[in-house]
N, C-alpha and C. Protein backbone atom coordinates (compact mmCIF):
# COMPACT_ATOMS: atom_id res chain seq x y z
N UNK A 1 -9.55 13.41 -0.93
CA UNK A 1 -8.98 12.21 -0.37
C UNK A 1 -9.46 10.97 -1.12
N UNK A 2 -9.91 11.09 -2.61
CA UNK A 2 -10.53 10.00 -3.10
C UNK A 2 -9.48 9.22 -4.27
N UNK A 3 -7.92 10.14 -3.85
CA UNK A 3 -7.04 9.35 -4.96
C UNK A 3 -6.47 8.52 -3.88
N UNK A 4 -6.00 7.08 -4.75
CA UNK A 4 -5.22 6.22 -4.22
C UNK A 4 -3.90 6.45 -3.80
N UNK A 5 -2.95 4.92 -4.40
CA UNK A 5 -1.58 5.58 -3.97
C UNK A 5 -0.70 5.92 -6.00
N UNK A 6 -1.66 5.25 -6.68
CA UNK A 6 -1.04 5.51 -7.93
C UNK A 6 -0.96 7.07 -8.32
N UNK A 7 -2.49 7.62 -7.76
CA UNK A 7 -2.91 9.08 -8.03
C UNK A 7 -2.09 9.94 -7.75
N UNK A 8 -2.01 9.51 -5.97
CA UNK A 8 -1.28 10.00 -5.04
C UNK A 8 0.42 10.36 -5.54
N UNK A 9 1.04 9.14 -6.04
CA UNK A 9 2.28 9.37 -6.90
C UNK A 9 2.04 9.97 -8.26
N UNK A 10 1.57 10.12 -8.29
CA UNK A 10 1.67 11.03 -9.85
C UNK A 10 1.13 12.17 -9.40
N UNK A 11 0.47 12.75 -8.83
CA UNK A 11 0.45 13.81 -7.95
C UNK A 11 1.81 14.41 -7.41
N UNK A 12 2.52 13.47 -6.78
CA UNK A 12 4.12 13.79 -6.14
C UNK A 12 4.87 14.35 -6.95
N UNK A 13 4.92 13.32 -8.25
CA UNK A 13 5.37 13.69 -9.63
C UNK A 13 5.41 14.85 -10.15
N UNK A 14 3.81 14.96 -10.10
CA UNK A 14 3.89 16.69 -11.38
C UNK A 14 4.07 17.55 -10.32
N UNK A 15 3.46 17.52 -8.90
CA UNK A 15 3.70 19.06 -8.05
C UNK A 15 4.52 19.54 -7.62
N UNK A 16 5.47 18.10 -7.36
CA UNK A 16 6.60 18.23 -6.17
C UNK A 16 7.47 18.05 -7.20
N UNK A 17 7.55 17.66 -8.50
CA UNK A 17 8.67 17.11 -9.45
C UNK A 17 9.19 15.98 -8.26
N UNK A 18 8.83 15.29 -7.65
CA UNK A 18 9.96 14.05 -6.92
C UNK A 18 9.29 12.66 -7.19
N UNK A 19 10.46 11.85 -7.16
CA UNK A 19 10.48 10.52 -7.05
C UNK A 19 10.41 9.91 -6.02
N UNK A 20 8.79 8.79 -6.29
CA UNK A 20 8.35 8.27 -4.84
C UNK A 20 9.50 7.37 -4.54
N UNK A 21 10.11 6.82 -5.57
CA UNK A 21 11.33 5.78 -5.04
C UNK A 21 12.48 6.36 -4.37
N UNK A 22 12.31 7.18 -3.72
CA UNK A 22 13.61 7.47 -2.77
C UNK A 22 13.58 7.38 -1.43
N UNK A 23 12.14 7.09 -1.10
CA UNK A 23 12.43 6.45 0.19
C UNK A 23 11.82 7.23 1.13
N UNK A 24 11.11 8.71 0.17
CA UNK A 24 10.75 9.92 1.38
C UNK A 24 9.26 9.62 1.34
N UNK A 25 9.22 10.31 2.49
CA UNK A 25 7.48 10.12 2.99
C UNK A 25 6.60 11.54 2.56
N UNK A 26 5.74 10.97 1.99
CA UNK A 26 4.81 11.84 1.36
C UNK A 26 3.70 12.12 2.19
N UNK A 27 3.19 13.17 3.08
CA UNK A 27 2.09 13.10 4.00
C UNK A 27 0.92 14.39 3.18
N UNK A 28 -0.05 13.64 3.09
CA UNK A 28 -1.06 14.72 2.29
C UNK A 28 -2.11 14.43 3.09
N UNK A 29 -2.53 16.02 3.34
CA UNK A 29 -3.88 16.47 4.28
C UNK A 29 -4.76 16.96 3.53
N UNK A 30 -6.33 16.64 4.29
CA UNK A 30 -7.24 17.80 3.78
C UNK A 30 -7.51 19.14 4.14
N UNK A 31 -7.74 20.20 3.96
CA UNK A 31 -8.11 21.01 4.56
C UNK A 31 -8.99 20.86 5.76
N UNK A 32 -9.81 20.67 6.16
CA UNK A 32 -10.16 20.35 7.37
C UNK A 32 -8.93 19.65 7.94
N UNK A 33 -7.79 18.91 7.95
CA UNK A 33 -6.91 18.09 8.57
C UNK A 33 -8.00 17.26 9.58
N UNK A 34 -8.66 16.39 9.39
CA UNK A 34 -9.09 15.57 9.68
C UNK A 34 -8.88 14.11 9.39
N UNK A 35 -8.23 13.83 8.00
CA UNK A 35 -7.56 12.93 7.72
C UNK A 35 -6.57 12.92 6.92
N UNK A 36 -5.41 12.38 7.27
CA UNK A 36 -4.24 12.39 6.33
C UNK A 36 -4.16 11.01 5.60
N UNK A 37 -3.11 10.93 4.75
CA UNK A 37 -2.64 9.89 4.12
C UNK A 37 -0.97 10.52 4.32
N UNK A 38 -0.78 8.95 4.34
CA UNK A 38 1.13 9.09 4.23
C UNK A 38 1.74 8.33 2.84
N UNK A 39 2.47 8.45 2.05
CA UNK A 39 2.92 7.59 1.17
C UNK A 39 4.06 7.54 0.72
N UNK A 40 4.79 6.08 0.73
CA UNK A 40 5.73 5.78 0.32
C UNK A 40 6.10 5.07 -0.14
N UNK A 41 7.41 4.51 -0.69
CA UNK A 41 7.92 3.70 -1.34
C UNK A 41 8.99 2.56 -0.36
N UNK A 42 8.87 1.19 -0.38
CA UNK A 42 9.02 0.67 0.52
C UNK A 42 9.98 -0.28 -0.02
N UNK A 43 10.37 -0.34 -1.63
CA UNK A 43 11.63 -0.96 -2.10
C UNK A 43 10.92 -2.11 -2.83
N UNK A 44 9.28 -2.42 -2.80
CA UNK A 44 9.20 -3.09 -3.47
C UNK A 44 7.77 -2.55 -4.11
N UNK A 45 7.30 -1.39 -3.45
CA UNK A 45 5.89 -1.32 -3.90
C UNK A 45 5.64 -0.01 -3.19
N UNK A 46 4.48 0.71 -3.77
CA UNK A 46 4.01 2.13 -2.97
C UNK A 46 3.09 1.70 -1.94
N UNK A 47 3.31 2.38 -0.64
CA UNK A 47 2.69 2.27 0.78
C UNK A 47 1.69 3.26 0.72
N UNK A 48 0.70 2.92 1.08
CA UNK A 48 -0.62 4.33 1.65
C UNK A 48 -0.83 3.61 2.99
N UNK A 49 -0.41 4.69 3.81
CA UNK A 49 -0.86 4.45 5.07
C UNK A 49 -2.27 6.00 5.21
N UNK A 50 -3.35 5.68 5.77
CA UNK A 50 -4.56 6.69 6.23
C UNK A 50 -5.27 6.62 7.25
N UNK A 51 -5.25 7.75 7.82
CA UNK A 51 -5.84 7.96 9.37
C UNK A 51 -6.75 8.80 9.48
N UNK A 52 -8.10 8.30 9.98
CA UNK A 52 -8.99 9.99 10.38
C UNK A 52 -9.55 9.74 11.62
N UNK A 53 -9.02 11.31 12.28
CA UNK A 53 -9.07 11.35 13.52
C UNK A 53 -10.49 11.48 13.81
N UNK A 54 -10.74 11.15 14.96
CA UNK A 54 -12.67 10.92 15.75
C UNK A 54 -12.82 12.28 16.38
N UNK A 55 -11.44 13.05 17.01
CA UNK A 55 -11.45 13.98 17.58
C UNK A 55 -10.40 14.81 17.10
N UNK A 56 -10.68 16.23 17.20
CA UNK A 56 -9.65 17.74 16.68
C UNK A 56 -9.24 17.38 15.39
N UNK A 57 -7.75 17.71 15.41
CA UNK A 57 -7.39 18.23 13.76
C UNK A 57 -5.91 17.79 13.75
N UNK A 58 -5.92 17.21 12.73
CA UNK A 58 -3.93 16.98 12.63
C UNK A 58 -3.42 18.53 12.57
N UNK A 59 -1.76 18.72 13.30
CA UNK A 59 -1.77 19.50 12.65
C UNK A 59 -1.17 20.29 11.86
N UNK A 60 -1.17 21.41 11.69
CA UNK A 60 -0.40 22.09 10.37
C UNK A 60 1.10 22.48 10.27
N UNK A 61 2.40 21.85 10.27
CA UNK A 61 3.02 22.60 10.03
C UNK A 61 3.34 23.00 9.11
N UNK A 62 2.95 22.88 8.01
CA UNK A 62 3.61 23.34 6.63
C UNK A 62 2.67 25.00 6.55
N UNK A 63 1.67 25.30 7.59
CA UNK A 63 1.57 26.49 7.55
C UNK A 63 2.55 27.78 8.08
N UNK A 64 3.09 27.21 8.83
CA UNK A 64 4.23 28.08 9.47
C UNK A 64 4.96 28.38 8.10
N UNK A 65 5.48 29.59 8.65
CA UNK A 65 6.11 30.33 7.49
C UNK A 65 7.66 29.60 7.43
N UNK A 66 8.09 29.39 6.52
CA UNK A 66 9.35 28.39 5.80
C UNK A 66 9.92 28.72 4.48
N UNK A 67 11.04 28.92 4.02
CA UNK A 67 11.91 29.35 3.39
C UNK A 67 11.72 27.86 2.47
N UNK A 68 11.66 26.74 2.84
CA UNK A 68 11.68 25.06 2.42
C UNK A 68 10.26 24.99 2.02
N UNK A 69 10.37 24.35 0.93
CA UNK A 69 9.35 23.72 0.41
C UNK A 69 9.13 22.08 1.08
N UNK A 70 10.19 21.13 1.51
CA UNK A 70 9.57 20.05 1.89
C UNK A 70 10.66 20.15 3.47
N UNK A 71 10.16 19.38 4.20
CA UNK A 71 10.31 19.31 5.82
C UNK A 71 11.23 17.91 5.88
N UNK A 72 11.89 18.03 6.82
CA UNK A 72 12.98 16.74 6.87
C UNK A 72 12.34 16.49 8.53
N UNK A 73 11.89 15.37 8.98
CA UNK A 73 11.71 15.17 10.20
C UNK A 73 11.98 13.52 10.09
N UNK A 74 12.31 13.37 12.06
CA UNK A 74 12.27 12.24 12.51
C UNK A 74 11.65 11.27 12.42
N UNK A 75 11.60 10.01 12.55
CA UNK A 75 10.55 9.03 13.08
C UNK A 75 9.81 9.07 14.21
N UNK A 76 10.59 9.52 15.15
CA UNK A 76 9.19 10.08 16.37
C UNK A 76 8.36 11.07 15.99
N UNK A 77 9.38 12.71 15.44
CA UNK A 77 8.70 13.29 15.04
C UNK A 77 7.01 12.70 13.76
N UNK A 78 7.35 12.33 13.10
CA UNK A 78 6.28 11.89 12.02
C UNK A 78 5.30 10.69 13.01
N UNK A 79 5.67 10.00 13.76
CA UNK A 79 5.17 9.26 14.26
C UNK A 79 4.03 10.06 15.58
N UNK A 80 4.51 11.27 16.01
CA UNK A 80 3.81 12.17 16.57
C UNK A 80 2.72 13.09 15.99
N UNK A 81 3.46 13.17 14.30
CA UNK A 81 2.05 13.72 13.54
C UNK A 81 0.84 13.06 13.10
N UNK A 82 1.54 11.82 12.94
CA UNK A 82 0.02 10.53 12.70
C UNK A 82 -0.49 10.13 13.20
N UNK A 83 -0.24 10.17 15.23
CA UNK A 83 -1.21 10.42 16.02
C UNK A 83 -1.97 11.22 16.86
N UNK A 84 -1.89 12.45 16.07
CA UNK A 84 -2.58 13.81 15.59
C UNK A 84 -2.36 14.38 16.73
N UNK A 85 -1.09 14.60 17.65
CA UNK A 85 -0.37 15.56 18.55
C UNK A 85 -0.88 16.70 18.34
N UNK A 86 -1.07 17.75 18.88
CA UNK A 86 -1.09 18.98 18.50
C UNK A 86 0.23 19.66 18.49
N UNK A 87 1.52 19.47 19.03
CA UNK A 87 2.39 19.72 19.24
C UNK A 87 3.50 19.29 17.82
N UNK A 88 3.13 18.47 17.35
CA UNK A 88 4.13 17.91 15.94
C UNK A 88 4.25 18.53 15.26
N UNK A 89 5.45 18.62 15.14
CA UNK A 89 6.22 19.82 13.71
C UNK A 89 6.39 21.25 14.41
N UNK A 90 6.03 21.51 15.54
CA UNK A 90 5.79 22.89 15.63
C UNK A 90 7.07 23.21 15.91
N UNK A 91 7.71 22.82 17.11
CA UNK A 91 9.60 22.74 17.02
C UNK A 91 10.07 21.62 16.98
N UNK A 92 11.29 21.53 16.99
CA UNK A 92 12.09 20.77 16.78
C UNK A 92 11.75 20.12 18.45
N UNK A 93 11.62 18.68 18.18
CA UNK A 93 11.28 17.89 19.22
C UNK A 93 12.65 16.78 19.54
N UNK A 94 13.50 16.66 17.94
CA UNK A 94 15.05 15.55 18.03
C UNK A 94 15.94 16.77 17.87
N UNK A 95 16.99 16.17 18.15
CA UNK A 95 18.04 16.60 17.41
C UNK A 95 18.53 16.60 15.78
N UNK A 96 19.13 17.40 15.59
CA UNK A 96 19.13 17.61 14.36
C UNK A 96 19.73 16.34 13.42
N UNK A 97 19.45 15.90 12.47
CA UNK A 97 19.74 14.69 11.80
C UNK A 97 20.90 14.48 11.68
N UNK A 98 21.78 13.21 11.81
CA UNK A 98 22.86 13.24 11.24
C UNK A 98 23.68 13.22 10.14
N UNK A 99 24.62 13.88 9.89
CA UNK A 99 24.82 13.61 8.38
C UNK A 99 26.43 13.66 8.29
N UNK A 100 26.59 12.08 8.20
CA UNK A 100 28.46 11.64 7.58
C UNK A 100 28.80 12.50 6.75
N UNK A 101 28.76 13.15 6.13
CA UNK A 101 29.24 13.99 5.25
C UNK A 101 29.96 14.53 5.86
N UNK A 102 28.93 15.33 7.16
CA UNK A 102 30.26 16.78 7.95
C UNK A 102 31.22 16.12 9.00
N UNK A 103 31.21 14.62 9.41
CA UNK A 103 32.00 14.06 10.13
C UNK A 103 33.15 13.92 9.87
N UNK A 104 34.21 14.18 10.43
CA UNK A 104 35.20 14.07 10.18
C UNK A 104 36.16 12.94 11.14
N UNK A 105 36.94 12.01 11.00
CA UNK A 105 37.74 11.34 11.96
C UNK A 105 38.87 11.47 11.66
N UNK A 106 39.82 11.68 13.01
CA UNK A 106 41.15 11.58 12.56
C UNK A 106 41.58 10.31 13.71
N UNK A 107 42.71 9.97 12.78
CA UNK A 107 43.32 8.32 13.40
C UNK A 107 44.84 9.17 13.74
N UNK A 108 45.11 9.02 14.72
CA UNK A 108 46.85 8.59 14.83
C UNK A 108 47.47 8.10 14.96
C-alpha cells in the first residue's frame, strides 16, 4: 500500500492493460483487507481515495469464483464496499445496470 496514484495507474496499465481515463474505478486491497484504496480518473486528474478499517476486514469479492476478470457494480453497491459491509459484492444488491443499447422504442 506504499504506491501512490501515479504507481497505482501504471500498475492498472501493465496488469489490467486498462486506461485510468475511462472513468472506471480501480479498488486495490491488501491481503489482510484492512485497507483499500480506490482510484480514478475524474476528467481532470487521478483520484486516490483510502480507507483503513479500526475494525474486521473489507470484503472479498473478487474471491468468489468468476468467469470476469473485472466486476461492474453500482454506486451503492461500491459505496457499501468502502464502508467495509460484510455483505458487499456478495450478491447482487441493484438491479442490473442499464444499458440503451438493448432498448428499444417504438412511436406510432
Amino acid at each position: 500500500m506504499r504506491k501512490q496514484s501515479d504507481g497505482l495507474a501504471a500498475l492498472v496499465a501493465r496488469e489490467l492493460r486498462a486506461d485510468i481515463r475511462t472513468g472506471d474505478v480501480y479498488v486495490i486491497a491488501r491481503r489482510t483487507r484492512k485497507r483499500v484504496k480506490a482510484l480514478m480518473w475524474d476528467g481532470t486528474g487521478i483520484c486516490l481515495y483510502a480507507k483503513k478499517l479500526v475494525q474486521g476486514r473489507f470484503s472479498a469479492p473478487w474471491s468468489c469464483p468468476s468467469d470476469k476478470a473485472a466486476m461492474t457494480v453500482s454506486a451503492s453497491e461500491f459505496a457499501l464496499l468502502f464502508e467495509g459491509s460484510e455483505v458487499a459484492l456478495r450478491k447482487p444488491l441493484s438491479p442490473p445496470l442499464y444499458n440503451h443499447a438493448e432498448d428499444t422504442l417504438e412511436f406510432k
